[in-house]
Protein backbone atom coordinates (compact mmCIF):
# COMPACT_ATOMS: atom_id res chain seq x y z
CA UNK A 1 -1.12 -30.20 21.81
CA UNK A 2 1.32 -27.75 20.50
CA UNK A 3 -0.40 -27.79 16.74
CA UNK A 4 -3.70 -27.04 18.85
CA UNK A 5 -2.46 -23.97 20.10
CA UNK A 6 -2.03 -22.16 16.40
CA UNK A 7 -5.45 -23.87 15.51
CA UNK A 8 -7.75 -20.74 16.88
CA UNK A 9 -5.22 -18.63 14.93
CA UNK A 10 -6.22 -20.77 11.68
CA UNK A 11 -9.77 -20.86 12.05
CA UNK A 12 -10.41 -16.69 12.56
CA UNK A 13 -7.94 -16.51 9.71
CA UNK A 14 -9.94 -18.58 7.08
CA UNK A 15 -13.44 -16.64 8.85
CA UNK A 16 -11.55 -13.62 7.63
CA UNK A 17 -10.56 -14.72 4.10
CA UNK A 18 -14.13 -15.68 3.88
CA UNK A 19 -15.67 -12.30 5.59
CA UNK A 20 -13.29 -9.73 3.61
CA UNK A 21 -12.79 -11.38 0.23
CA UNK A 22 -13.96 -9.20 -2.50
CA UNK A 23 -17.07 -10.05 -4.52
CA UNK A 24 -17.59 -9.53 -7.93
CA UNK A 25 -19.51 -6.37 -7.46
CA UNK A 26 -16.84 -4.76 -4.83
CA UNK A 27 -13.92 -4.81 -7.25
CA UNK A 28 -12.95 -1.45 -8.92
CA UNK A 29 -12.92 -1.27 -12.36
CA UNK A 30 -9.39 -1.33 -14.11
CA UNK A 31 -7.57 2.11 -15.74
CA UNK A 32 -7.41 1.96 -18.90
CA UNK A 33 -3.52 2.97 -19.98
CA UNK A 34 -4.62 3.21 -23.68
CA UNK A 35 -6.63 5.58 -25.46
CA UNK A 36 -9.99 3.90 -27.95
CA UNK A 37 -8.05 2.49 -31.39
CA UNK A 38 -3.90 2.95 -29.52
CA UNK A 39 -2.14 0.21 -28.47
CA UNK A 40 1.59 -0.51 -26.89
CA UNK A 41 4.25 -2.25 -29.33
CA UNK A 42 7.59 -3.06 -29.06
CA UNK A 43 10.43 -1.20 -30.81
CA UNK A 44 14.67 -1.20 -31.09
CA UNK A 45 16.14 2.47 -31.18
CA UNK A 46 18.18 3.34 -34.51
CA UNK A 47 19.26 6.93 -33.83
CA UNK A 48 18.73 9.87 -31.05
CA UNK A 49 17.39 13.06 -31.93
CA UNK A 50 17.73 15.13 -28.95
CA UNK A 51 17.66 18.65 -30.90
CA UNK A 52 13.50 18.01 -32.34
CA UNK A 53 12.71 15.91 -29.14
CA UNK A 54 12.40 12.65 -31.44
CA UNK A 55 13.40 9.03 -31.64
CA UNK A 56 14.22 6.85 -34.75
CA UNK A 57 13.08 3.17 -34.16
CA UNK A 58 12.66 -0.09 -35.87
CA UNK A 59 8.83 -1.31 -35.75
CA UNK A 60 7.71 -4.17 -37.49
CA UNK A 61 10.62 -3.73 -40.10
CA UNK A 62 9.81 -0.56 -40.73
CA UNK A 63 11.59 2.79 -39.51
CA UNK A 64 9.37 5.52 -37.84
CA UNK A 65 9.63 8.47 -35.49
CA UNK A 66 8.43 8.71 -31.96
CA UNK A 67 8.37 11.37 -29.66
CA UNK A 68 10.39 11.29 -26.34
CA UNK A 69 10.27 13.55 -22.85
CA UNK A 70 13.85 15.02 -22.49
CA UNK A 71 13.66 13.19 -19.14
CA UNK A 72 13.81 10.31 -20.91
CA UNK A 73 17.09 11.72 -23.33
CA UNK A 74 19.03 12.68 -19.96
CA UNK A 75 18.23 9.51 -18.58
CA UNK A 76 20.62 7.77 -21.13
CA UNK A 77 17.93 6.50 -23.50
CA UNK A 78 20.78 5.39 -26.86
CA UNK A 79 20.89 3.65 -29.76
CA UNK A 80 20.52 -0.24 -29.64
CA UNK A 81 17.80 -0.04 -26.54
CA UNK A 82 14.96 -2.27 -26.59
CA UNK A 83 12.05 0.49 -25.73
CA UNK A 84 8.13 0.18 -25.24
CA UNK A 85 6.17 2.42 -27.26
CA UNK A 86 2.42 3.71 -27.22
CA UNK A 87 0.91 3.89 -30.52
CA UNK A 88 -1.48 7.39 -31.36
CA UNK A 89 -4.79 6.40 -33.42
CA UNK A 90 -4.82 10.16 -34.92
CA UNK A 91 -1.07 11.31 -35.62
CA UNK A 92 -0.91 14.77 -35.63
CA UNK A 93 -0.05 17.01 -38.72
CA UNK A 94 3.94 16.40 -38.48
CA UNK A 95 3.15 12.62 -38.96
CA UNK A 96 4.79 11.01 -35.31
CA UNK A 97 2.04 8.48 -34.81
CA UNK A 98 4.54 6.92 -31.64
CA UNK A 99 5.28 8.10 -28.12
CA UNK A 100 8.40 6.91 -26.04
CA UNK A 101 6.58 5.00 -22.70
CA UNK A 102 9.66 3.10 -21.06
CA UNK A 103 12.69 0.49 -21.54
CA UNK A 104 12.06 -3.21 -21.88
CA UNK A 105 13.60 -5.08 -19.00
CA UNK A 106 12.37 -8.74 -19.32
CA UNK A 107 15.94 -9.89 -20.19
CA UNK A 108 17.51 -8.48 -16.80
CA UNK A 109 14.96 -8.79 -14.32
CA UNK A 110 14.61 -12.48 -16.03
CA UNK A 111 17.79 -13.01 -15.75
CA UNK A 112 17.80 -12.01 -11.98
CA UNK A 113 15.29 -14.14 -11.10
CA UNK A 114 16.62 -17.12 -12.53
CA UNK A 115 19.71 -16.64 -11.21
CA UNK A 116 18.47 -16.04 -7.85
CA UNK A 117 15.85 -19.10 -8.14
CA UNK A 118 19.01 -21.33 -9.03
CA UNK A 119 20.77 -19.98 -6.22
CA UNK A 120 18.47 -20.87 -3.72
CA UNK A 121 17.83 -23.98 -5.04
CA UNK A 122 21.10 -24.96 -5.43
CA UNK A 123 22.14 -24.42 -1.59
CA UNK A 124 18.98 -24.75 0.05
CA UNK A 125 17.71 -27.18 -2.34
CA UNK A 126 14.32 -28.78 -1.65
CA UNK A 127 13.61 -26.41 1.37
CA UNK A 128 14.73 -23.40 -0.57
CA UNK A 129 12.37 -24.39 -3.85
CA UNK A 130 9.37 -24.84 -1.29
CA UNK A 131 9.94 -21.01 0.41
CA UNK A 132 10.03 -19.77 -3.55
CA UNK A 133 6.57 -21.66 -3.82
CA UNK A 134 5.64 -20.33 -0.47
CA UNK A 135 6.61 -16.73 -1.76
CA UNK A 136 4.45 -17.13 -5.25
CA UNK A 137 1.21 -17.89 -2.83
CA UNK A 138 1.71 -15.05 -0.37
CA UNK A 139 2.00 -12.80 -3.41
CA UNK A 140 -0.58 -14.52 -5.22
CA UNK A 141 -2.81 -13.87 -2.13
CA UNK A 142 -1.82 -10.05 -1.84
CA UNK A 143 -3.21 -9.42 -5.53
CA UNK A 144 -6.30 -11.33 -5.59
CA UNK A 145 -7.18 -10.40 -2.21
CA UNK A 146 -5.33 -7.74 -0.12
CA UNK A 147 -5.52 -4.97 -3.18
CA UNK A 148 -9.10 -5.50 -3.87
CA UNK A 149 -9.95 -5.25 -0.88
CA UNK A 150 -8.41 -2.16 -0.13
CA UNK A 151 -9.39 -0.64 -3.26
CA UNK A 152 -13.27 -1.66 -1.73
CA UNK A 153 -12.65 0.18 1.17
CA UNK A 154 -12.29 -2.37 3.18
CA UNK A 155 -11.34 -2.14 7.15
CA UNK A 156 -7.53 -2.52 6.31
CA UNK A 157 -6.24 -3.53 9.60
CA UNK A 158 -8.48 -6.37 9.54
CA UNK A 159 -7.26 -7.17 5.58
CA UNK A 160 -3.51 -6.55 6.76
CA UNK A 161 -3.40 -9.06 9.91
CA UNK A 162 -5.45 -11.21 7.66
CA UNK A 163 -3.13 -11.25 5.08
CA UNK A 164 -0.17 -11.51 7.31
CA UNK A 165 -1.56 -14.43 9.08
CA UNK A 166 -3.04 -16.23 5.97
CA UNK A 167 1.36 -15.67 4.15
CA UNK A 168 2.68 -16.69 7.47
CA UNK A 169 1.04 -20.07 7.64
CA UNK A 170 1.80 -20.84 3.64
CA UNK A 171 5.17 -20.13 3.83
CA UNK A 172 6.63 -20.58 7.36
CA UNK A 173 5.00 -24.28 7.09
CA UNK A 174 6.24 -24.92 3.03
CA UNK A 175 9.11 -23.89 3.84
CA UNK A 176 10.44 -25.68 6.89
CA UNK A 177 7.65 -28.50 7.06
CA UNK A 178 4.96 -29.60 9.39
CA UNK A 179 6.84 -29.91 13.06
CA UNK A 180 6.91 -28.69 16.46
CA UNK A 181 9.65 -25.98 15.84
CA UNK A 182 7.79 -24.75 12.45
CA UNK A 183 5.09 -23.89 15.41
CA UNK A 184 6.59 -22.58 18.13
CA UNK A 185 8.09 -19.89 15.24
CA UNK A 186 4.66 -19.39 13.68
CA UNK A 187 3.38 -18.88 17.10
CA UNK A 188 6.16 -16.30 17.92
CA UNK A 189 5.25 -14.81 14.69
CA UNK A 190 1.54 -14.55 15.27
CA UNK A 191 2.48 -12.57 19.07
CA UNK A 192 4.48 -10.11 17.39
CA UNK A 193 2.34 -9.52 14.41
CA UNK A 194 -0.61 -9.01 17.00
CA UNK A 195 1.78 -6.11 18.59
CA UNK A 196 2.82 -4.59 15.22
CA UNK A 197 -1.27 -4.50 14.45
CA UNK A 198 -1.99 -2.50 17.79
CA UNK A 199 0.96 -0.26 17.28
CA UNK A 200 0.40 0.58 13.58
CA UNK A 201 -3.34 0.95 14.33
CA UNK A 202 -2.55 3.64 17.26
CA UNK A 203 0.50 5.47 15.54
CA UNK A 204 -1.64 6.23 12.13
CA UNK A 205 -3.60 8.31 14.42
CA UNK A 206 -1.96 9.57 16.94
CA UNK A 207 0.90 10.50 13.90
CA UNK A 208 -1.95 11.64 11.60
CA UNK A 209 -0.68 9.69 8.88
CA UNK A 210 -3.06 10.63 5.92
CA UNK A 211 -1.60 9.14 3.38
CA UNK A 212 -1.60 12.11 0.84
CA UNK A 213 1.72 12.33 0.60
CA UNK A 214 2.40 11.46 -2.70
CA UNK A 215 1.22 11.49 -6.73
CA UNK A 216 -0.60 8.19 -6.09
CA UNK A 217 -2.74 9.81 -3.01
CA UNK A 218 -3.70 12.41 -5.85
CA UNK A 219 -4.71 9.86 -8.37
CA UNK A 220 -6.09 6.87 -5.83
CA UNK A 221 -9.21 8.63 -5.07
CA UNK A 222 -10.28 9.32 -8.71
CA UNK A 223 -10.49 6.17 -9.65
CA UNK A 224 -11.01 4.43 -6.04
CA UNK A 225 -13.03 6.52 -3.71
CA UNK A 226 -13.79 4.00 -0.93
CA UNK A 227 -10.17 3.53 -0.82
CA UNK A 228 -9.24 5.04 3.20
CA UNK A 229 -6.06 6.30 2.42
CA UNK A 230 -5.14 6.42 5.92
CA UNK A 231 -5.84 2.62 6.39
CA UNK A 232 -3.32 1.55 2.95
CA UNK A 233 -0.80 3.38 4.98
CA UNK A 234 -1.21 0.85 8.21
CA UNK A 235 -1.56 -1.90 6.02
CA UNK A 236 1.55 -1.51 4.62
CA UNK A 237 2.84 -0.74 7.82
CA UNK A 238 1.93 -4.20 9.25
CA UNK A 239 3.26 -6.33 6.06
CA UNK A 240 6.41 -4.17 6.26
CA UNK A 241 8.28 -6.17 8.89
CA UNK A 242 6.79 -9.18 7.97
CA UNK A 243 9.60 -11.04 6.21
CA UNK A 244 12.22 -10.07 9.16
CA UNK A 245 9.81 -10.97 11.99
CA UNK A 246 9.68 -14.36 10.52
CA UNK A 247 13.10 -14.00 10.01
CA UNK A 248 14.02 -14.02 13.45
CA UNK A 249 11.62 -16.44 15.27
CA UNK A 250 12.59 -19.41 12.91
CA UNK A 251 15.90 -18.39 13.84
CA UNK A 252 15.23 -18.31 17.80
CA UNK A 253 12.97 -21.18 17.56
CA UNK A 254 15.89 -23.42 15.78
CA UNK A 255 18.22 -21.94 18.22
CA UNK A 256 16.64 -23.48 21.03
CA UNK A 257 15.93 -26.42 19.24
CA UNK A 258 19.32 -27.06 18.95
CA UNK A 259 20.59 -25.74 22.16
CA UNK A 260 18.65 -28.48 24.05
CA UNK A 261 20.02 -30.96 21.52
CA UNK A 262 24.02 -30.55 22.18
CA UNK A 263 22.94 -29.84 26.00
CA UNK A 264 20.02 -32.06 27.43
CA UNK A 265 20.55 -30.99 30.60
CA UNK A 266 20.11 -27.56 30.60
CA UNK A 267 16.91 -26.41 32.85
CA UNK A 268 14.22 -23.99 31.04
CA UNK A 269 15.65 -21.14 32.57
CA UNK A 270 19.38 -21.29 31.98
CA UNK A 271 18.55 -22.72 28.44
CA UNK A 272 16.07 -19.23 28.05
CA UNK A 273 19.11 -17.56 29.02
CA UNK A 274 21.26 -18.80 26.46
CA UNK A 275 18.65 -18.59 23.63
CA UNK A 276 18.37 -14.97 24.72
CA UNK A 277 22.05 -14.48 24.20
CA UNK A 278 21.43 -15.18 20.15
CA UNK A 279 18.48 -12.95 20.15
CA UNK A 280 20.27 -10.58 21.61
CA UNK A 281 22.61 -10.62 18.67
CA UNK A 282 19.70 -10.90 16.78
CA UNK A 283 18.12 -7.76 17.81
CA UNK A 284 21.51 -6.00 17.28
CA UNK A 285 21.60 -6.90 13.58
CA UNK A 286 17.81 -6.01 12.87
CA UNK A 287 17.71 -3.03 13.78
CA UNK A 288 20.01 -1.42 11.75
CA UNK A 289 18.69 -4.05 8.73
CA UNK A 290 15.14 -2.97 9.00
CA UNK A 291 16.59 0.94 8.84
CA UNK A 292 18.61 0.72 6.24
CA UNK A 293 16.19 -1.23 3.74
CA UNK A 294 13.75 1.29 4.17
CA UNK A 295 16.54 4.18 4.10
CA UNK A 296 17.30 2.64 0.52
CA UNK A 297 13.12 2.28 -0.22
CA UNK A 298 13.29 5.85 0.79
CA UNK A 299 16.17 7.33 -0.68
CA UNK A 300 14.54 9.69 -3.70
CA UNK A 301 12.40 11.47 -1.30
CA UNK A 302 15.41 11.71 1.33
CA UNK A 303 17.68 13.52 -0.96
CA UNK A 304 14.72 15.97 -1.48
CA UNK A 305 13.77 16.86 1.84
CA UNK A 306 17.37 17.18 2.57
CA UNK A 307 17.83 20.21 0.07
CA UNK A 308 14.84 22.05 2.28
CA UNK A 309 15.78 24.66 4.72
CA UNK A 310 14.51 23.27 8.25
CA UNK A 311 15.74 21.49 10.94
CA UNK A 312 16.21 17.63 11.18
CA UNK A 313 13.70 17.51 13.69
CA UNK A 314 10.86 19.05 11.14
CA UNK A 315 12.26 16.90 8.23
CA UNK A 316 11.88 13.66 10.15
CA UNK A 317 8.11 14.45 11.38
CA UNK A 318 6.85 15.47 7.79
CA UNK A 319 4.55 14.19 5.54
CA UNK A 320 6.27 10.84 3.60
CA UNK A 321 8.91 10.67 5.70
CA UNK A 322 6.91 10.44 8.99
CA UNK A 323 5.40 7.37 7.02
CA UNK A 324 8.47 5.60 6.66
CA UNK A 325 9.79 6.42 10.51
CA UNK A 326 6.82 5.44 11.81
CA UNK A 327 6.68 2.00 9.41
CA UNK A 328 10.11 1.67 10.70
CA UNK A 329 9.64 1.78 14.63
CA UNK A 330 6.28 0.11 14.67
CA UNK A 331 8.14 -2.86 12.85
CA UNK A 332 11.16 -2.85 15.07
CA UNK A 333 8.98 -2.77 18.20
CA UNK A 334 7.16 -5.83 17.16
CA UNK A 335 10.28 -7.58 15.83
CA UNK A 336 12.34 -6.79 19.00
CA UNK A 337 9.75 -8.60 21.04
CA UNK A 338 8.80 -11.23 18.93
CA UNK A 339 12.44 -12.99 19.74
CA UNK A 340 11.83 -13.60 23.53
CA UNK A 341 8.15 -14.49 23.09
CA UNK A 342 9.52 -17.30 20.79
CA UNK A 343 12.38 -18.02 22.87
CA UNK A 344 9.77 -18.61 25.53
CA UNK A 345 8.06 -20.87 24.07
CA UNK A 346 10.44 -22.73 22.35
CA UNK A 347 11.69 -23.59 25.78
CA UNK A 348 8.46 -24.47 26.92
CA UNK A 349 7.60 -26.95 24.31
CA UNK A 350 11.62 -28.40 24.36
CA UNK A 351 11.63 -28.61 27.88
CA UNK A 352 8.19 -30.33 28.34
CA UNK A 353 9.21 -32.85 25.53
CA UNK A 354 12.73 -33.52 26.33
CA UNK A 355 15.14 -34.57 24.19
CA UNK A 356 12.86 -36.69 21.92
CA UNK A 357 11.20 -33.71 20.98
CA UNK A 358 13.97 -32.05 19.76
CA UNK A 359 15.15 -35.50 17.88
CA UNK A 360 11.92 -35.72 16.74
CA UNK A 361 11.54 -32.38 15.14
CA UNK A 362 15.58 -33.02 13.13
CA UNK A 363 14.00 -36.21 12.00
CA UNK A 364 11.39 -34.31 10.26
CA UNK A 365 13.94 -31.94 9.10
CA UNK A 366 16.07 -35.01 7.46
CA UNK A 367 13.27 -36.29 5.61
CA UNK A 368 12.54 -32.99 4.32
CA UNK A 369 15.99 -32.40 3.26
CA UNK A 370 17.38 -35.81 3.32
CA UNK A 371 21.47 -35.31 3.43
CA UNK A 372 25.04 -36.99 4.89
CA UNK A 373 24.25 -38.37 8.27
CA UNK A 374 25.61 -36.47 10.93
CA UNK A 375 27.93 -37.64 13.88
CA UNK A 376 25.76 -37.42 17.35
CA UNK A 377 26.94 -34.54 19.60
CA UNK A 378 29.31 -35.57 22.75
CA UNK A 379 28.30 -35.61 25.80
């Protein structure tokens, strides 16, 4: 009966998958980055030449110049880098037929990302590969789906609680299998997405967030003019949150879960009582989580508006700024009462199916992650 209850969720999920995805004729043409006859190469960096505004580099065996912003000098560009260059089909008079474009960093972000895989595989092993796999689709889904569509103009709240709903099923479910707490979190998940949809959807008005805020509001429109600027701003802010909302209610749901385990005998209400003491604990940490990663997100443009001559109060309501805020309160609000709409009905479905629901749902768990057999609880 439980599975039943997500199953309405499912069905206007895939109806909007089907309704919203991008045909061929809807999808904006790609930039192009490169002008008729150029073309990006590789290069290593053989000397600086700071004074004439010029690098020496290595391409193909052979040594040639290329010019390079003094942005790109300060910024500690040095002998030995790795650097992407853009080749010109006409060189000018002087000969420089290259142009500086960026550092290669395969090797470290590589690096990272196999280190971070192995990590995650190595302590939560099988459970921990399947979220990675989980995470690949969701993203997977965002850039076939949730850019085009915005790029077509799109309603974007539609293509954001979509999108939400479509990652939440994939990875909540590949990541901590097919049972009744996997659920009871998803369902948690779907109430406070709901909320974060309705909030974002009124505060992008009644904030007037416009979404020109920035270089790419400037450039967007050029080459995507049924792009709503204003609607990529409440997209974002309902995928935000996403990761900590689902954060918390596997947490709350698994909370209960086990509560009820170590103490059958708790009744619904003193067991929604002590579930409420972890999310309470819960709520504490989040809130300074979700403000600080978007403090860090946000960091360039604070330093900038903190140089400007106005009071805290104007800083905080201004253009980009006001974006983040906003993205940060409308996730908070949804998180913050996600945790005892899960908490409720993870005591609902623990309490209507006893203890053999909750044995039920670590049996599922075991085969999942099969491991040292563990000592029953005391009574």
């Amino acid at each position: 009966m439980l599975a039943l209850s997500v199953l309405p969720a499912l069905v206007l999920t895939i109806i909007g998958l089907v309704t919203l995805w991008p045909g061929a004729d809807d999808r904006v043409d790609r930039i192009p980055t490169v002008a008729e006859g150029g073309s990006y190469l590789r290069a290593d960096v053989t000397r600086v030449l700071p004074e004439a505004g010029l690098l020496e580099v290595e391409v193909d065996g052979l040594v040639e110049l290329a010019y390079v912003p003094p942005e790109a000098i300060a910024g500690g560009v040095e002998a030995g880098d790795r650097i992407k260059l853009l080749s010109i089909p006409q060189a000018p008079d002087d000969g420089v037929a290259y142009v500086f474009v960026d550092h290669v960093r395969d090797l470290p972000i590589g690096a990272l990302a196999i280190a971070y895989a192995a990590l995650v595989a190595l302590v939560a092993r099988w459970r921990g590969l399947a979220a990675l796999v989980g995470l690949v689709v969701a993203l997977g889904l965002i850039a076939v789906f949730t850019l085009p569509a915005l790029l077509a103009g799109y309603n974007a709240l539609y293509v954001g609680v979509v999108t939400a709903s479509a990652a939440m099923f994939v990875v909540l479910y590949l990541a901590h299998g097919f049972s009744a707490r996997t659920t009871t979190a998803l369902l948690g998940t779907l109430l406070g997405l709901g909320l974060t949809a309705v909030l974002a959807g009124w505060a992008t008005g009644a904030a007037r967030l416009t979404g020109m805020t920035g270089e790419d509001a400037l450039v967007l429109p050029s080459f995507a003019p049924e792009a709503d600027l204003r609607g990529v701003v409440l997209c974002g802010i309902i995928l935000a949150g996403l990761g900590v909302l689902n954060d918390v209610t596997i947490t709350q749901a698994s909370a209960v879960w086990e509560l009820k385990t170590i103490a059958p005998h708790l009744s619904p209400v003193e067991l929604f009582r002590r579930g409420m003491r972890i999310g309470r604990d819960h709520i504490a940490s989040t809130v300074y989580t979700i403000a600080f990663a978007y403090v860090g997100a946000a960091l360039p443009v604070m330093l900038l508006v903190s140089l400007y001559d106005q009071p805290l109060g104007d800083t905080l309501t201004a253009g980009e700024v006001a974006e983040e805020v906003v993205r940060t309160l409308v996730g908070s609000i949804g998180l913050v009462a996600a945790i005892p709409l899960t908490t409720a009905i993870a005591v609902a479905v623990v309490s209507a199916g006893g203890r053999g629901q909750a044995a039920q749902s670590d049996a599922v768990d075991h085969v999942r992650a099969p491991g040292p057999a563990q000592e029953p609880a005391p009574r």
